[in-house]
PDB file of N, CA and C in Angstrom:
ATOM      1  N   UNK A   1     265.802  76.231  39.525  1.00  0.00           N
ATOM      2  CA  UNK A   1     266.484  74.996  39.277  1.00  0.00           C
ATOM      3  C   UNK A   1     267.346  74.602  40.484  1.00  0.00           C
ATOM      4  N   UNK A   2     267.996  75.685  41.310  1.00  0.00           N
ATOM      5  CA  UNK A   2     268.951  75.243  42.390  1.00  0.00           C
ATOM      6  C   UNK A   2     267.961  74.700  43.336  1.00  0.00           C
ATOM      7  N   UNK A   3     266.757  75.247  43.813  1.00  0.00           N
ATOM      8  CA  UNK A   3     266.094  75.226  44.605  1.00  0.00           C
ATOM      9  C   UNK A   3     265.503  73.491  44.558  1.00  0.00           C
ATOM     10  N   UNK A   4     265.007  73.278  43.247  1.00  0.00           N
ATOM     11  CA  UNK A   4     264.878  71.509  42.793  1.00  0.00           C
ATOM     12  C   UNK A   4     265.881  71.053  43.781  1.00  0.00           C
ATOM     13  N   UNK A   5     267.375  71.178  43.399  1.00  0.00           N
ATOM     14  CA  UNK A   5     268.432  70.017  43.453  1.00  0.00           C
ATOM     15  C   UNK A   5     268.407  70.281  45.142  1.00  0.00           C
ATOM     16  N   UNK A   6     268.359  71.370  45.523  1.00  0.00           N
ATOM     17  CA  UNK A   6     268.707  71.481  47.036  1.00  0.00           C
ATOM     18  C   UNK A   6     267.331  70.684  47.487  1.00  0.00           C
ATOM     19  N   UNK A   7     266.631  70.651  47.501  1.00  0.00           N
ATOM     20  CA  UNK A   7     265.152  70.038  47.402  1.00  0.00           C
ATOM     21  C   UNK A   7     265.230  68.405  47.496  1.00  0.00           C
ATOM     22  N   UNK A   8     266.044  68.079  46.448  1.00  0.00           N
ATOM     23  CA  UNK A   8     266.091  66.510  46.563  1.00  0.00           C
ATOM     24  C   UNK A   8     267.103  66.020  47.340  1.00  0.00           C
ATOM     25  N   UNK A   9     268.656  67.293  47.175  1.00  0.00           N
ATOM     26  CA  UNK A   9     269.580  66.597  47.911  1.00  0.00           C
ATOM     27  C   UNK A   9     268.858  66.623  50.131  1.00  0.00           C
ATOM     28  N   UNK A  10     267.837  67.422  50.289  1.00  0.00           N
ATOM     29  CA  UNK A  10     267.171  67.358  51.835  1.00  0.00           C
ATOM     30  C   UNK A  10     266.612  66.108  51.745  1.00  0.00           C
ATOM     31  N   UNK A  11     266.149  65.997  51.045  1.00  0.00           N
ATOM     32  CA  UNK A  11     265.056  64.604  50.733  1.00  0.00           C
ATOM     33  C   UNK A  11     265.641  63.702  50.765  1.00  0.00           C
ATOM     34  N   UNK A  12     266.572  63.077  50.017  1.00  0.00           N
ATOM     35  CA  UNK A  12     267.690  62.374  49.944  1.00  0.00           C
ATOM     36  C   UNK A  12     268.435  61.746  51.715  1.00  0.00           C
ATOM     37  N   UNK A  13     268.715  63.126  51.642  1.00  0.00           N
ATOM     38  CA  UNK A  13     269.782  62.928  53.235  1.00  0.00           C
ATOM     39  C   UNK A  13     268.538  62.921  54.313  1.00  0.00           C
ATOM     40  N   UNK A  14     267.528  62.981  54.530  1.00  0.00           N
ATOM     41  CA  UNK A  14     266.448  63.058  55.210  1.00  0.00           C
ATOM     42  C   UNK A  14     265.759  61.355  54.922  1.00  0.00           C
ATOM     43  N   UNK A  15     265.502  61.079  54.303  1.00  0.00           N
ATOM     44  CA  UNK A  15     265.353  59.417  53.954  1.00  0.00           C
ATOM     45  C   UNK A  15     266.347  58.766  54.250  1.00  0.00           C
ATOM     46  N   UNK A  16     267.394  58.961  53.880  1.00  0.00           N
ATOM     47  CA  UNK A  16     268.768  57.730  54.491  1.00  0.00           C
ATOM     48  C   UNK A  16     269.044  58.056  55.813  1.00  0.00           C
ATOM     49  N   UNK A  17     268.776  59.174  56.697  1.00  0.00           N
ATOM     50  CA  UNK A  17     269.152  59.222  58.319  1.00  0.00           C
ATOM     51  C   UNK A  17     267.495  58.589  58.845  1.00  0.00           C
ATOM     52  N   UNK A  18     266.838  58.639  57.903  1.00  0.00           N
ATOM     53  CA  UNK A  18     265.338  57.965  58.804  1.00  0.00           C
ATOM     54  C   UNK A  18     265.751  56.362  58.676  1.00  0.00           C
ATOM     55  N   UNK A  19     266.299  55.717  57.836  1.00  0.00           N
ATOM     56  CA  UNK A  19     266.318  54.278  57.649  1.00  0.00           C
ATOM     57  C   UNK A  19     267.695  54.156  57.784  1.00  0.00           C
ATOM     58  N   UNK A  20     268.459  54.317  58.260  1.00  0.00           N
ATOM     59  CA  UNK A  20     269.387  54.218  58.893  1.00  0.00           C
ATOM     60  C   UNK A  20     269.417  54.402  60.961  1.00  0.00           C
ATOM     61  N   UNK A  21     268.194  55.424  60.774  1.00  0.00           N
ATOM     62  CA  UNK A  21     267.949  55.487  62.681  1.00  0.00           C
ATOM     63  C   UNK A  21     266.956  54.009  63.139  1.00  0.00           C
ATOM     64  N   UNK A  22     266.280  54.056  61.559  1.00  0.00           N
ATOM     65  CA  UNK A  22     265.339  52.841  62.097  1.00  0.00           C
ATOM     66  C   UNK A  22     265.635  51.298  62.020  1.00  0.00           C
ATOM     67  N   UNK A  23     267.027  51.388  61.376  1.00  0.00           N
ATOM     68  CA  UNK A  23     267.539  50.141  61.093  1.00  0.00           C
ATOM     69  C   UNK A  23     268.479  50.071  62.505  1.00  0.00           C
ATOM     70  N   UNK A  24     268.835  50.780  62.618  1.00  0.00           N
ATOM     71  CA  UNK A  24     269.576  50.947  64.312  1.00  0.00           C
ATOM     72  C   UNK A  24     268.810  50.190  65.532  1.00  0.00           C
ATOM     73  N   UNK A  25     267.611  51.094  65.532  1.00  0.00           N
ATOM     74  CA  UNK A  25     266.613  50.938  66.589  1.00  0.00           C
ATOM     75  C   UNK A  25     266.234  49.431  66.334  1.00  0.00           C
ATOM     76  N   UNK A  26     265.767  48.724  65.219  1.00  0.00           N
ATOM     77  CA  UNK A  26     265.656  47.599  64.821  1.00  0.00           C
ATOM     78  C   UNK A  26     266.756  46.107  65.632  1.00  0.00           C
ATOM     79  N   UNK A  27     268.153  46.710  65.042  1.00  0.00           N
ATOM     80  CA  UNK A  27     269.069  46.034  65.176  1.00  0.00           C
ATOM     81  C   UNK A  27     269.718  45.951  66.922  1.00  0.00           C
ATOM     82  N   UNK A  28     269.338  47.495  67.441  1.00  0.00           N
ATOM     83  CA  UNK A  28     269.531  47.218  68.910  1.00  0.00           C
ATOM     84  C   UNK A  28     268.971  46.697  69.794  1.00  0.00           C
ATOM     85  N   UNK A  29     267.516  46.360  69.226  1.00  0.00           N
ATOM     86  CA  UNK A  29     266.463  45.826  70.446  1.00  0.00           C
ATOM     87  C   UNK A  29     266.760  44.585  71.027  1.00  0.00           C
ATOM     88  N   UNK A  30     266.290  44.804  72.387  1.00  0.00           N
ATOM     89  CA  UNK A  30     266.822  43.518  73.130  1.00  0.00           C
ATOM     90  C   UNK A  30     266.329  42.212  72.716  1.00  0.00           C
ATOM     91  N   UNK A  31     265.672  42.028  72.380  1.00  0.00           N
ATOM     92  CA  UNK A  31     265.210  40.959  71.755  1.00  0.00           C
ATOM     93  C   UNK A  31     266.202  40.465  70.441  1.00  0.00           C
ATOM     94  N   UNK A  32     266.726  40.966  69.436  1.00  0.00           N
ATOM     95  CA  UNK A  32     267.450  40.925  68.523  1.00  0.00           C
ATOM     96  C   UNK A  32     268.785  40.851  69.102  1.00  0.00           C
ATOM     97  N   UNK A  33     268.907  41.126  70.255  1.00  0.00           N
ATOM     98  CA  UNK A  33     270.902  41.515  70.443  1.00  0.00           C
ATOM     99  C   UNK A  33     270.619  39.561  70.811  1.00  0.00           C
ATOM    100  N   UNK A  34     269.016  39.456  71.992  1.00  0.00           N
ATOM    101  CA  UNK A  34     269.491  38.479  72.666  1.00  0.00           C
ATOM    102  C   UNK A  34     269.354  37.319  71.430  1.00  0.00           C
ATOM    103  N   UNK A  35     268.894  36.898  70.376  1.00  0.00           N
ATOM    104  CA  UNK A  35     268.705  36.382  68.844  1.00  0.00           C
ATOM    105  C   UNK A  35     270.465  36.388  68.906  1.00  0.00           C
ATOM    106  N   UNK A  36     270.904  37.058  68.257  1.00  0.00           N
ATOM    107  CA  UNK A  36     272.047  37.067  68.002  1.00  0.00           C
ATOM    108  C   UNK A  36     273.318  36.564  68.859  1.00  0.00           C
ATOM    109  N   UNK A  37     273.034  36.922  70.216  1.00  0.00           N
ATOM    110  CA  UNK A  37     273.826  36.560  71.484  1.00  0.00           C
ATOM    111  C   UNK A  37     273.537  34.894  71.918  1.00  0.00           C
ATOM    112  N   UNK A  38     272.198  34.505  71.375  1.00  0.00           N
ATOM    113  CA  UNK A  38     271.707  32.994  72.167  1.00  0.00           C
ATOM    114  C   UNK A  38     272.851  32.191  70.331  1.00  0.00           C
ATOM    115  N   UNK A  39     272.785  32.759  69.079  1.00  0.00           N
ATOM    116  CA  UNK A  39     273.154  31.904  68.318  1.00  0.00           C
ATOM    117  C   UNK A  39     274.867  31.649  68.702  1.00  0.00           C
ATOM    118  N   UNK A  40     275.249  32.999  69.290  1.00  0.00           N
ATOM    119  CA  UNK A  40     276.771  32.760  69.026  1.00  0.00           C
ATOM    120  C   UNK A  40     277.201  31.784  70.752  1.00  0.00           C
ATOM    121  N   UNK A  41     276.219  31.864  71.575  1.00  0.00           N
ATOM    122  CA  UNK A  41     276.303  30.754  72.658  1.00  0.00           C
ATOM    123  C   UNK A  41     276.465  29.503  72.136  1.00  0.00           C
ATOM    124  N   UNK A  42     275.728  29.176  71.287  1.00  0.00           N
ATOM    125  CA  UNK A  42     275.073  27.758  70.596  1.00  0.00           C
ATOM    126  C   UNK A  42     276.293  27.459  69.628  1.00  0.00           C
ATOM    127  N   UNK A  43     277.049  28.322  68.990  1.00  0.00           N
ATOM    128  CA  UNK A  43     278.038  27.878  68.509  1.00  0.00           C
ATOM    129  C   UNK A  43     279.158  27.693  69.551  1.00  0.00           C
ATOM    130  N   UNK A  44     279.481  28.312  70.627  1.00  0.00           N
ATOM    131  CA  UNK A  44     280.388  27.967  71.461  1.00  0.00           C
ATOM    132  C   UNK A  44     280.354  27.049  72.074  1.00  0.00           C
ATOM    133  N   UNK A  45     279.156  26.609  72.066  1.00  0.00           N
ATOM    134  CA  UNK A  45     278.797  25.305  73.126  1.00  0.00           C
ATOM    135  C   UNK A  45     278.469  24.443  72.550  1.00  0.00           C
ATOM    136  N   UNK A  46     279.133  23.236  71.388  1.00  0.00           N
ATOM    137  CA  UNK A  46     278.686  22.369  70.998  1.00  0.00           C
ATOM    138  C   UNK A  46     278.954  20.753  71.611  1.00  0.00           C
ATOM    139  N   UNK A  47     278.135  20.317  72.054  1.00  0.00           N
ATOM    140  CA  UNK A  47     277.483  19.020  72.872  1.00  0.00           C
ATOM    141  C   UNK A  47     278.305  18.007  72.452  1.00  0.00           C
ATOM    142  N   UNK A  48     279.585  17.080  72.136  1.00  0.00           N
ATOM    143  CA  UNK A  48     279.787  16.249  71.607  1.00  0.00           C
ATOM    144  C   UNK A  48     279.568  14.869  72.599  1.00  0.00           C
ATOM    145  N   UNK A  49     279.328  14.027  72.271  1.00  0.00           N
ATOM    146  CA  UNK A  49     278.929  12.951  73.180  1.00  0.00           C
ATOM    147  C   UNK A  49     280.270  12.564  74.009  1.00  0.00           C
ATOM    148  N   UNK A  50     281.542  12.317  72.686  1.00  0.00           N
ATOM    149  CA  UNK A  50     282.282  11.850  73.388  1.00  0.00           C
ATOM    150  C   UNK A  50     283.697  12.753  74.533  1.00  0.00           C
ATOM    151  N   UNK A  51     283.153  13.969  74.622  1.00  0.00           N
ATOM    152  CA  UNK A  51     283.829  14.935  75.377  1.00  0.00           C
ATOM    153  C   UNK A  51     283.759  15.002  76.932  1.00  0.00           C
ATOM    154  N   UNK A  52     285.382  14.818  77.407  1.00  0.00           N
ATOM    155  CA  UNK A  52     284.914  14.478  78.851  1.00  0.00           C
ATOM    156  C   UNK A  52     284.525  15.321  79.770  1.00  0.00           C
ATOM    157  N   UNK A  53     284.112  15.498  80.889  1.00  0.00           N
ATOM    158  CA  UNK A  53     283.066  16.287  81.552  1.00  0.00           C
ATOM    159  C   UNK A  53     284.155  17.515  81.895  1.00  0.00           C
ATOM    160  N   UNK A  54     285.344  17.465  82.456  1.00  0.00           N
ATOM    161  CA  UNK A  54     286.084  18.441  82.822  1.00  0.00           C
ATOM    162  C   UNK A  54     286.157  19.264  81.393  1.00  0.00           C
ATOM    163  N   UNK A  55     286.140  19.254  79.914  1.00  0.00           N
ATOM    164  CA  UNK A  55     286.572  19.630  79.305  1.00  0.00           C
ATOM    165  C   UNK A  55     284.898  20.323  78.961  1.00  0.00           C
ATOM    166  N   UNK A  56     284.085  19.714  79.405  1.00  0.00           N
ATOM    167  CA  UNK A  56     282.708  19.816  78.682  1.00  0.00           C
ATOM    168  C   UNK A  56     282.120  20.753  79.448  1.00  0.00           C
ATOM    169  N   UNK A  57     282.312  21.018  80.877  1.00  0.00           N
ATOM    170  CA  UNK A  57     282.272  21.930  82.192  1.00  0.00           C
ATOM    171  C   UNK A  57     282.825  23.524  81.544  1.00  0.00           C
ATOM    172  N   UNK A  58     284.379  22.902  80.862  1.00  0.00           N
ATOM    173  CA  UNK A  58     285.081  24.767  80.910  1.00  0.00           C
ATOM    174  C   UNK A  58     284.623  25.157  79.217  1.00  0.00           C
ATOM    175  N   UNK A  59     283.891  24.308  78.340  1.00  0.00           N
ATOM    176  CA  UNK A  59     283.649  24.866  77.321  1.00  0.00           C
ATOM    177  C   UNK A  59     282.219  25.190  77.689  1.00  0.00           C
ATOM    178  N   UNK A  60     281.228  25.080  78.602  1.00  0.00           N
ATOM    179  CA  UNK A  60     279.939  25.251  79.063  1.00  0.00           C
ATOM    180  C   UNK A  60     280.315  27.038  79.593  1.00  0.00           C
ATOM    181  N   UNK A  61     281.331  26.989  80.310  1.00  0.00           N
ATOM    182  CA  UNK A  61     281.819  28.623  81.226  1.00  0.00           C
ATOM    183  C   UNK A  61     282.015  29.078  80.288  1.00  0.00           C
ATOM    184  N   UNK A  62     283.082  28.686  79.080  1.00  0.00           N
ATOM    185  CA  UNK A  62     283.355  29.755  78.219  1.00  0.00           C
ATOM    186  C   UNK A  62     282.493  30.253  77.429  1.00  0.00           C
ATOM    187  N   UNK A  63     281.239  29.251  76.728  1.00  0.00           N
ATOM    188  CA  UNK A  63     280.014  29.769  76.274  1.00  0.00           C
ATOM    189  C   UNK A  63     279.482  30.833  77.294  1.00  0.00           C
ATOM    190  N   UNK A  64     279.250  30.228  78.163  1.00  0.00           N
ATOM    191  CA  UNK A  64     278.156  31.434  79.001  1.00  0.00           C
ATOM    192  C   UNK A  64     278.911  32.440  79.406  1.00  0.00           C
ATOM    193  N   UNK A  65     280.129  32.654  79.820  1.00  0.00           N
ATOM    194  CA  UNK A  65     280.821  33.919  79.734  1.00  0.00           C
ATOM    195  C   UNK A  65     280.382  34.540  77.924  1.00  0.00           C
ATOM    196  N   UNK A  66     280.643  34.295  77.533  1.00  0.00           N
ATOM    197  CA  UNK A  66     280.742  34.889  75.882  1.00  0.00           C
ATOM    198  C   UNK A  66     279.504  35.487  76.363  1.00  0.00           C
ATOM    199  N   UNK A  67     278.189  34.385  76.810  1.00  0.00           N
ATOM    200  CA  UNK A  67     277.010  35.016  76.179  1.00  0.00           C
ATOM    201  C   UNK A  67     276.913  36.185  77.209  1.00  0.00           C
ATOM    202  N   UNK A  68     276.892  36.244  78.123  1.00  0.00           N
ATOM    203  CA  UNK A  68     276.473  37.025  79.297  1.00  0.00           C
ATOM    204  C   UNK A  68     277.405  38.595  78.946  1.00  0.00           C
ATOM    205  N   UNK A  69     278.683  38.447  78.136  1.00  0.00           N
ATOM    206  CA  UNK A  69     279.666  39.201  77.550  1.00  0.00           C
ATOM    207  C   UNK A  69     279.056  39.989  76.602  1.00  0.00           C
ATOM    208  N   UNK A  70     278.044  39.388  75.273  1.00  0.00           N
ATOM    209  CA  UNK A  70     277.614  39.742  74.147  1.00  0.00           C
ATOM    210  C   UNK A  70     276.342  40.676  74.505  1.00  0.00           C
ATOM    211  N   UNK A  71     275.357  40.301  76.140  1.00  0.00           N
ATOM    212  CA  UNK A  71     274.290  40.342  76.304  1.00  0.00           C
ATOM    213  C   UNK A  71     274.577  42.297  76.664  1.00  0.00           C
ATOM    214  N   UNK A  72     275.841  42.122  77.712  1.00  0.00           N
ATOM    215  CA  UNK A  72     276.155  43.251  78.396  1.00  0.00           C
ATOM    216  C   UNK A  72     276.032  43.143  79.769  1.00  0.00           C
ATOM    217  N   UNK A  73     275.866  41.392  80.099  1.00  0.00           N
ATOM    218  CA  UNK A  73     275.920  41.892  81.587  1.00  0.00           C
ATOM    219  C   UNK A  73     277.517  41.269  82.345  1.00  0.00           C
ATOM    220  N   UNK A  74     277.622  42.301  83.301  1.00  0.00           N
ATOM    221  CA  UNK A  74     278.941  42.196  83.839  1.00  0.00           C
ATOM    222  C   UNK A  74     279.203  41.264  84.601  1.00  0.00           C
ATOM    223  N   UNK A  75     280.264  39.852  84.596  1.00  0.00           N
ATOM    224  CA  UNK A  75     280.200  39.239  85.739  1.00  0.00           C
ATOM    225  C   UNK A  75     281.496  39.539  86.159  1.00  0.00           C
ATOM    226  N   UNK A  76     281.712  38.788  87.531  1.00  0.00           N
ATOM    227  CA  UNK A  76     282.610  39.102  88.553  1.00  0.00           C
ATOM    228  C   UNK A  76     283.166  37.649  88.788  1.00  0.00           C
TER     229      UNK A  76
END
């Protein structure tokens, strides 16, 4: 009977570290970070017509800093 429970509790913890490594691997791929990194650009950078260019210039930098920030690459 111990041998059952020890049995399921491997099984158990052996299934949740497999879908938990694969939900990782999933969630880190570059493709997905850059998904996630291009939406939160797109919210920083919203287009209004009537916004004047100096203001429309440093909210354009601050998007692309963010994104280039979110992506991992370092600027200077």
């Amino acid at each position: 009977m111990n041998y059952f429970k020890a049995a399921r509790l491997i099984i158990a913890f052996s299934s949740l570290s497999y879908l938990s490594l694969t939900f990782l691997r999933n969630y880190n791929s570059p493709e997905n970070i850059e998904k996630r990194c291009l939406l939160k650009f797109e919210k920083d950078f919203k287009n209004h017509l009537e916004t004047p260019r100096e203001e429309l210039e440093q909210l354009l930098d601050f998007a692309d800093n963010n994104y280039f920030k979110c992506i991992g690459i370092i600027q200077f």
